[in-house]
C-alpha atoms as a PDB file:
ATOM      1  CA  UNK A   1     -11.892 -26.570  -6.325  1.00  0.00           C
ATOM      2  CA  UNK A   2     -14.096 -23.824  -6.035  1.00  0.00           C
ATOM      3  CA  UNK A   3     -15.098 -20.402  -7.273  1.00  0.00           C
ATOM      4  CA  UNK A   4     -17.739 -17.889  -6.456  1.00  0.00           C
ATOM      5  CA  UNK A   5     -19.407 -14.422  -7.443  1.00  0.00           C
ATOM      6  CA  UNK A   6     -18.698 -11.678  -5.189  1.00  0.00           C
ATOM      7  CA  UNK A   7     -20.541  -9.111  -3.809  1.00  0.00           C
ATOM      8  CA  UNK A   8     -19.144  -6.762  -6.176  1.00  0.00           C
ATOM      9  CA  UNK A   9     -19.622  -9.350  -8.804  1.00  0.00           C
ATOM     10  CA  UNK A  10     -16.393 -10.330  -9.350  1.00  0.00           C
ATOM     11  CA  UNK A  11     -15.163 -13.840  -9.095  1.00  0.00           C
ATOM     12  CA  UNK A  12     -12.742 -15.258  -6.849  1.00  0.00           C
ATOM     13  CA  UNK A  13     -11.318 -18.205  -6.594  1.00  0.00           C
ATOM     14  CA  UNK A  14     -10.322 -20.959  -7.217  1.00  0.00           C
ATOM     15  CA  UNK A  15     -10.265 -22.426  -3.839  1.00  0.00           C
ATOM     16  CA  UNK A  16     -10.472 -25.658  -1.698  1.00  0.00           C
ATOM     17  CA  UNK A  17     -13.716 -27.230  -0.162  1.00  0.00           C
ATOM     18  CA  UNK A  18     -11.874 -26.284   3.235  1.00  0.00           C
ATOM     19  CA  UNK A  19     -11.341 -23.071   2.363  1.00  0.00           C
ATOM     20  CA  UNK A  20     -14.764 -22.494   1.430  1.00  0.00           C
ATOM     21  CA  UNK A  21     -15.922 -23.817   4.803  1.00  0.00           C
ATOM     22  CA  UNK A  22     -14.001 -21.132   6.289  1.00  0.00           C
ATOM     23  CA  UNK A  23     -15.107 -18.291   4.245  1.00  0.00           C
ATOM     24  CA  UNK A  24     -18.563 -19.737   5.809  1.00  0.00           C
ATOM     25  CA  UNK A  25     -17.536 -19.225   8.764  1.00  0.00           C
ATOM     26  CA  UNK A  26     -16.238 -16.271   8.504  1.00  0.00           C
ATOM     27  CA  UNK A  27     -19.250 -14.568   6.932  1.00  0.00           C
ATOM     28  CA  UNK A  28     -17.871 -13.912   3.505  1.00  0.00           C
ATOM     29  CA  UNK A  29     -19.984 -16.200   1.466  1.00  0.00           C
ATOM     30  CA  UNK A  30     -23.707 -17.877   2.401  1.00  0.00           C
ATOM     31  CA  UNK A  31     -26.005 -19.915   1.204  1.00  0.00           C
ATOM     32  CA  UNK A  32     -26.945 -17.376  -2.106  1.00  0.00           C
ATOM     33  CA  UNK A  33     -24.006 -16.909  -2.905  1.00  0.00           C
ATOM     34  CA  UNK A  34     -23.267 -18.232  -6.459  1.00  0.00           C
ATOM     35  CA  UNK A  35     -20.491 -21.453  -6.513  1.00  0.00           C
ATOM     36  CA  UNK A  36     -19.199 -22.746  -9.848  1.00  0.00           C
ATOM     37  CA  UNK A  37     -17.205 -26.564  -9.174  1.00  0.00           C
ATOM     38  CA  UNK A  38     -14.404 -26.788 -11.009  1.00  0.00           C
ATOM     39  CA  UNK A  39     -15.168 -28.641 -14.308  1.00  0.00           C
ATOM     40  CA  UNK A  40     -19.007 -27.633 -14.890  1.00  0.00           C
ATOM     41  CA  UNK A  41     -19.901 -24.332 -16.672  1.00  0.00           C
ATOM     42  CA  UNK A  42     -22.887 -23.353 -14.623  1.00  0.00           C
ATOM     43  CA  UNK A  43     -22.871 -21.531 -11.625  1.00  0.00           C
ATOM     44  CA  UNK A  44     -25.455 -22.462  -8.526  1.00  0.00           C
ATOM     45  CA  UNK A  45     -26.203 -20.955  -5.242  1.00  0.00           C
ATOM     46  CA  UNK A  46     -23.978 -22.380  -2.785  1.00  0.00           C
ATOM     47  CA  UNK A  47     -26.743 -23.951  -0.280  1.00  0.00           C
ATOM     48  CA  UNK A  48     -27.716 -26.463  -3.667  1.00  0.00           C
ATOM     49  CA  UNK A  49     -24.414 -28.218  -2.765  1.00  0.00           C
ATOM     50  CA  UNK A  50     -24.620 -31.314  -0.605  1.00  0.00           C
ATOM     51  CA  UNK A  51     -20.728 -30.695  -0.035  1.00  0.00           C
ATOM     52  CA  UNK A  52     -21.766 -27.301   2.008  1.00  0.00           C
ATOM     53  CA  UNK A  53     -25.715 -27.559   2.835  1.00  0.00           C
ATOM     54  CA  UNK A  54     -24.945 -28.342   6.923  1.00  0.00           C
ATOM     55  CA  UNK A  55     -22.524 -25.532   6.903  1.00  0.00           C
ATOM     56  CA  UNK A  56     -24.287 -23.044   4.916  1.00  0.00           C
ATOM     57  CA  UNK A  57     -27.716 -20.794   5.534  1.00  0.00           C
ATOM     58  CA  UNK A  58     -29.464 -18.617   3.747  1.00  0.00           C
ATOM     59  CA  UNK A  59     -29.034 -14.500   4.774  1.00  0.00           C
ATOM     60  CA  UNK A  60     -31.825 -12.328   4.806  1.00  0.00           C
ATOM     61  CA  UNK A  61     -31.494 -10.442   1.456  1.00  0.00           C
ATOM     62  CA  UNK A  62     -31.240  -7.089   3.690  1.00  0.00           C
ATOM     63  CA  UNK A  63     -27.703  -7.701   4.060  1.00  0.00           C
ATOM     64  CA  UNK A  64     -25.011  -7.564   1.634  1.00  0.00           C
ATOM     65  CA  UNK A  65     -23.016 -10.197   0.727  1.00  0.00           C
ATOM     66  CA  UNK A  66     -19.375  -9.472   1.890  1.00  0.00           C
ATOM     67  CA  UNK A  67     -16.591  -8.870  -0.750  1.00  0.00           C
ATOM     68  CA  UNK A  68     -13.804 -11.952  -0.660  1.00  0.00           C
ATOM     69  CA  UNK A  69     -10.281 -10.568  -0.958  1.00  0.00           C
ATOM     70  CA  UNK A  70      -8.233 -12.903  -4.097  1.00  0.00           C
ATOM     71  CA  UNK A  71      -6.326 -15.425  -2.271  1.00  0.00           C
ATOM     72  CA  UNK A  72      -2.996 -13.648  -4.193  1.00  0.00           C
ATOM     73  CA  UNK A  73      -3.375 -10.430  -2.923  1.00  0.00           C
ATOM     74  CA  UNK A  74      -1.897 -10.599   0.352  1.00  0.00           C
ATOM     75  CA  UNK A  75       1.033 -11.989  -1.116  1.00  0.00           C
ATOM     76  CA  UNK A  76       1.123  -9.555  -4.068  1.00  0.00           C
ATOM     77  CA  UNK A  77       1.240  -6.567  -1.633  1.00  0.00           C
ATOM     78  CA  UNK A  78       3.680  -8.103   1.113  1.00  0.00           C
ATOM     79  CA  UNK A  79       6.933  -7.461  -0.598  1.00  0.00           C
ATOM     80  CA  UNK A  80       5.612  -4.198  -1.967  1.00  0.00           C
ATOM     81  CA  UNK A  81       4.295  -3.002   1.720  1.00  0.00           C
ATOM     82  CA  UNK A  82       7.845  -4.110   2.941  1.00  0.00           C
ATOM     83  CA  UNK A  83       9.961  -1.805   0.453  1.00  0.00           C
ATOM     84  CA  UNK A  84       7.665   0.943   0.796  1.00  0.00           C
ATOM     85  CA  UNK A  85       8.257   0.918   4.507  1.00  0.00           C
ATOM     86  CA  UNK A  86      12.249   0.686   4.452  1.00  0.00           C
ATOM     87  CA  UNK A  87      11.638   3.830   1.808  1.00  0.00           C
ATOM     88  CA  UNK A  88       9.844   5.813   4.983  1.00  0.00           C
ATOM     89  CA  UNK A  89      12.476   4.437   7.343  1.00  0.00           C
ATOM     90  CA  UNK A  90      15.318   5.962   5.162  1.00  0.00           C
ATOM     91  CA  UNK A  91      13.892   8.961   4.823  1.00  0.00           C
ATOM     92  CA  UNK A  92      12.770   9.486   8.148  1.00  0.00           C
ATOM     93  CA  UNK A  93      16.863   9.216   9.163  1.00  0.00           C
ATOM     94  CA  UNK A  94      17.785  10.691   6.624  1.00  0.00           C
ATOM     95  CA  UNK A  95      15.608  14.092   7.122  1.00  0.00           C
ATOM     96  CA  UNK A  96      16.266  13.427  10.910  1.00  0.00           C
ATOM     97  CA  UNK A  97      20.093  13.592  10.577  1.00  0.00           C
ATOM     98  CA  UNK A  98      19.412  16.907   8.299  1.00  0.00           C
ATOM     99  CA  UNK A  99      17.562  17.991  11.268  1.00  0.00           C
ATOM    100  CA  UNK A 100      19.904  17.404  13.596  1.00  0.00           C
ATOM    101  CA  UNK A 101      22.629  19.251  11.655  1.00  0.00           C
ATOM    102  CA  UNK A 102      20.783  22.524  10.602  1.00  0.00           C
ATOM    103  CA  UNK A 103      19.843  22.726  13.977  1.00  0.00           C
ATOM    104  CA  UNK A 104      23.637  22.338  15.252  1.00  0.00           C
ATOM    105  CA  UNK A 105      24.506  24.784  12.398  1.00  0.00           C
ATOM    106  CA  UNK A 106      27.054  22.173  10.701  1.00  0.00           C
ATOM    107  CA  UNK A 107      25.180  21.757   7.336  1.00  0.00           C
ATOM    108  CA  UNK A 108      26.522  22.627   4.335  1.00  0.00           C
ATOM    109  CA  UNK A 109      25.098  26.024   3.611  1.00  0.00           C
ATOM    110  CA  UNK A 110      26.519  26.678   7.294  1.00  0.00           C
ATOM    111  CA  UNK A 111      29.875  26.950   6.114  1.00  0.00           C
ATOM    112  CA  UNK A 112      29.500  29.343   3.423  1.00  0.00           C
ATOM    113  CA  UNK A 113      30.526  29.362  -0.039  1.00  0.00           C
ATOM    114  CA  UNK A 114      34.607  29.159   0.944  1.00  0.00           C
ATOM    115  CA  UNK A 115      35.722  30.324  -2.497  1.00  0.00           C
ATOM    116  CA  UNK A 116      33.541  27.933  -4.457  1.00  0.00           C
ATOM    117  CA  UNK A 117      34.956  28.063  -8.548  1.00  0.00           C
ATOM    118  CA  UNK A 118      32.340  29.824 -10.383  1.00  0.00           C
ATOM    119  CA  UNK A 119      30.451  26.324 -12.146  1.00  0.00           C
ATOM    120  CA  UNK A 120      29.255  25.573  -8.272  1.00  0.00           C
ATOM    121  CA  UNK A 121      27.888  28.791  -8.033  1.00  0.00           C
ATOM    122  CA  UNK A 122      24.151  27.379  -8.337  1.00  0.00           C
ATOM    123  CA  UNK A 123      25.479  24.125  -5.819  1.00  0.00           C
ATOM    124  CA  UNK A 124      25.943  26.648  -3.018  1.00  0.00           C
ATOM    125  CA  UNK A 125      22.472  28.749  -3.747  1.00  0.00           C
ATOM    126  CA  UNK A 126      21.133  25.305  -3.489  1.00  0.00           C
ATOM    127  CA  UNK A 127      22.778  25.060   0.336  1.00  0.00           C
ATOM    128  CA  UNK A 128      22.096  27.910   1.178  1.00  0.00           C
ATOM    129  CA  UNK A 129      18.582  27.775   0.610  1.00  0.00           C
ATOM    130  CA  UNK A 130      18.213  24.157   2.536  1.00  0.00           C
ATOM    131  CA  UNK A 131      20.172  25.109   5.607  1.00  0.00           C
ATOM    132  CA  UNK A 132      19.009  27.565   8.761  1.00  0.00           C
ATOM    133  CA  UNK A 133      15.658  28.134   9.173  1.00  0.00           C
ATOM    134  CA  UNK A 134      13.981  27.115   5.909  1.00  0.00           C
ATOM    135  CA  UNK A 135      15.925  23.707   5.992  1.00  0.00           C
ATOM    136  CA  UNK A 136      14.491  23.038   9.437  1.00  0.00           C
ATOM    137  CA  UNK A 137      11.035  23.222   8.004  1.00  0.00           C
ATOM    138  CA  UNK A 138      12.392  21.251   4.879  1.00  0.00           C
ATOM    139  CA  UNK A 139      13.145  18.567   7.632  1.00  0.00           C
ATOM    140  CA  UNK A 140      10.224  18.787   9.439  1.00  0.00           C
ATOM    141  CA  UNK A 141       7.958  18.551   6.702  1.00  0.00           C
ATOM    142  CA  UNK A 142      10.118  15.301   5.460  1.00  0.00           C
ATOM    143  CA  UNK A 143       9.529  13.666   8.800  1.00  0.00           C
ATOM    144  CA  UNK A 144       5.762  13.907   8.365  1.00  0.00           C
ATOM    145  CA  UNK A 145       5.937  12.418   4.679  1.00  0.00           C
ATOM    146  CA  UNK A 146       8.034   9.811   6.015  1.00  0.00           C
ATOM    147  CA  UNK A 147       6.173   8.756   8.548  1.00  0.00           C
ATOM    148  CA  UNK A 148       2.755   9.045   5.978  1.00  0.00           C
ATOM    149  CA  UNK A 149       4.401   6.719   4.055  1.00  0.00           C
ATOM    150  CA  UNK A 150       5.270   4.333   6.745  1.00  0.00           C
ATOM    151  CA  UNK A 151       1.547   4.464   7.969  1.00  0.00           C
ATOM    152  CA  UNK A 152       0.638   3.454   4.606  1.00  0.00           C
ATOM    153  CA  UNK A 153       3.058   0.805   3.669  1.00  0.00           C
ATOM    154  CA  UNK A 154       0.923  -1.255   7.403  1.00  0.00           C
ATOM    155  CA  UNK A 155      -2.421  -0.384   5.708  1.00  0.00           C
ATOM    156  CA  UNK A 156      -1.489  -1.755   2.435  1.00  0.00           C
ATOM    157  CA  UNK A 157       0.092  -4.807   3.899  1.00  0.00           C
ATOM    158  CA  UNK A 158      -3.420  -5.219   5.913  1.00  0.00           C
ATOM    159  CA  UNK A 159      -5.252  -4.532   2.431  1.00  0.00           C
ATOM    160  CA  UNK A 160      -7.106  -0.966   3.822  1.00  0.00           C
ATOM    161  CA  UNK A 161      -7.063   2.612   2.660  1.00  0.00           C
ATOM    162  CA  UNK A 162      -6.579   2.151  -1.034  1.00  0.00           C
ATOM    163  CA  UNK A 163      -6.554   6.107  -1.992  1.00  0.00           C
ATOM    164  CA  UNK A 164      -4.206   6.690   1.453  1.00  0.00           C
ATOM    165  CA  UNK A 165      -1.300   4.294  -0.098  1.00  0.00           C
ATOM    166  CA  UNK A 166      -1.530   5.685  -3.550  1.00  0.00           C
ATOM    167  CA  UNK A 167      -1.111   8.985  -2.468  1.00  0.00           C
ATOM    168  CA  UNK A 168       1.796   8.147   0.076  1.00  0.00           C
ATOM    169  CA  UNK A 169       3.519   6.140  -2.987  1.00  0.00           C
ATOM    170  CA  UNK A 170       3.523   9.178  -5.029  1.00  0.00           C
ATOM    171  CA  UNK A 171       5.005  10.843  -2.289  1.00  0.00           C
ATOM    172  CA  UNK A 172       7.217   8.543  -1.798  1.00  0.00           C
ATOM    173  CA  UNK A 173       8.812   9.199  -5.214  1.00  0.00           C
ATOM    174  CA  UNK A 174       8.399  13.445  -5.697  1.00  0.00           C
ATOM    175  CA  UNK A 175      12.122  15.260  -4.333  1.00  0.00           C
ATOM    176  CA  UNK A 176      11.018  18.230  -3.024  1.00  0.00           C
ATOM    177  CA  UNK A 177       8.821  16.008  -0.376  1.00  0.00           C
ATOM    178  CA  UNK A 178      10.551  12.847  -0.017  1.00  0.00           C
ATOM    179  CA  UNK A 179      14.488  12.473   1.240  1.00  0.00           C
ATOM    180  CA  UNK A 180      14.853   9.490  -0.485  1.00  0.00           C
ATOM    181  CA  UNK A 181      13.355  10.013  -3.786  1.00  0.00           C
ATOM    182  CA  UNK A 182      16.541   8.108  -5.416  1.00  0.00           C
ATOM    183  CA  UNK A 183      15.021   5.020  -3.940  1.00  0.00           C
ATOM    184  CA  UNK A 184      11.245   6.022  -3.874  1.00  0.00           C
ATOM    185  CA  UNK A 185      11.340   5.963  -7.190  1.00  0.00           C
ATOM    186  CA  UNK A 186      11.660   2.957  -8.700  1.00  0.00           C
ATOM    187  CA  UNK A 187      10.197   1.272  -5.284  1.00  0.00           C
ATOM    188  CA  UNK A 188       7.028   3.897  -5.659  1.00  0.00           C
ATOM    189  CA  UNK A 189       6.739   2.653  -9.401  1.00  0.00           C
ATOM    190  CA  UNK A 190       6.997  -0.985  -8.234  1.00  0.00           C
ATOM    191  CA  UNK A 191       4.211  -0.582  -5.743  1.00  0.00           C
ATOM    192  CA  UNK A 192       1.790   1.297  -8.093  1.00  0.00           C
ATOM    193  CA  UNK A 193       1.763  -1.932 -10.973  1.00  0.00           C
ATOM    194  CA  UNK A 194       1.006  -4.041  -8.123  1.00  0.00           C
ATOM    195  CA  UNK A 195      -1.908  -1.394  -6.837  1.00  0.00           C
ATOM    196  CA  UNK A 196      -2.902  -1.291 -10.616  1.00  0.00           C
ATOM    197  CA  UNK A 197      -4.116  -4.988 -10.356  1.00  0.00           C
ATOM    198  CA  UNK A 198      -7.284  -5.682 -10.594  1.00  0.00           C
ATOM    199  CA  UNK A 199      -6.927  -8.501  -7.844  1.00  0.00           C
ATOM    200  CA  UNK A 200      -5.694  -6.268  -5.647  1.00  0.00           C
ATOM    201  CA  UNK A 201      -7.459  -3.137  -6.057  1.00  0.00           C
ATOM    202  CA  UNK A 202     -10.588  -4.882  -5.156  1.00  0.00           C
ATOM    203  CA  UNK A 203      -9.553  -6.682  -1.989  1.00  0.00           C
ATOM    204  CA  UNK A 204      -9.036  -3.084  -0.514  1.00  0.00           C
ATOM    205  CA  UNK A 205     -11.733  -2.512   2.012  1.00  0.00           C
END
């Protein structure tokens, strides 16, 4: 087993000989990149190691070395990226259905007060004030979050846009944007510990 210093000086790892063959391959790591071996305490470019010397070359020193995402961040953000989706699928039916009745003049504040009691005096204001015209932008403008935060929720599974999913998971959770904010919530908090990891925040490219 294997670990390395990043481009951004972190370290990753650790990983298989096969692994770091492929990360070879792939670009991420060369020949100056620095490789500890599990059980020594020093650290030596990688191209010093018999194990890799056919496989890897020296880069100029012009170009950067490329950052290698943690092998746990993909899985850290999958289940994550998955509830934070179904949160912008909810919502989206749910302000699509809200839509559909303002427009067909059925929602509640449609009907009128009907001799409400006096106590839900403040649950009819509330009615009125998200039905006819103003709901339909209400419902418009809870589309477009909802589909922001499904946007993000495929960028954050694919490990890009690390300010765009932030801000679409505190979306995800405020009322007077999100449909759903019952379920954002605790989903939205759920998704910002995992962004909070260090791991994972800096396999975001």
């Amino acid at each position: 087993m294997y670990k390395i210093i990043g481009a951004d000086q972190k370290e990753y790892g650790p990983v298989s000989a096969d692994e770091m063959r492929r990360w070879i391959a792939e670009g991420r790591v060369n020949g100056q990149t620095l490789l500890q071996a599990e059980g020594q305490a020093d650290w030596r470019p990688l191209s010093t190691f018999a194990e890799f010397s056919m496989s890897s070359q020296p880069v100029p020193g012009s170009v950067p070395l490329s950052p290698v995402p943690g092998p746990d961040a993909a899985r850290l953000v999958s289940g994550p990226a998955t509830a934070l989706m179904v949160v912008g699928i909810l919502c989206a039916v749910t302000a699509a259905l809200s839509l559909l009745m303002n427009l067909l003049g059925v929602g509640a504040g449609a009907r009128g007060g009907q001799n409400l009691p006096p106590q839900f005096a403040q649950f009819e204001q509330l009615a009125q004030m998200t039905s006819g015209s103003v709901g339909v932008v209400f419902n418009l403008l809870g589309l477009a979050v909802s589909g922001f935060i499904i946007f993000a929720s495929t960028k954050m599974r694919k490990l890009e846009s690390y300010g765009l999913v932030m801000t679409a998971t505190i979306l995800s959770m405020l009322p007077c944007l999100s449909p759903c904010c019952c379920v954002g919530l605790p989903i939205g908090i759920w998704v910002l510990v995992v962004l909070s990891k260090a791991e994972v925040k800096s396999s975001f490219h």
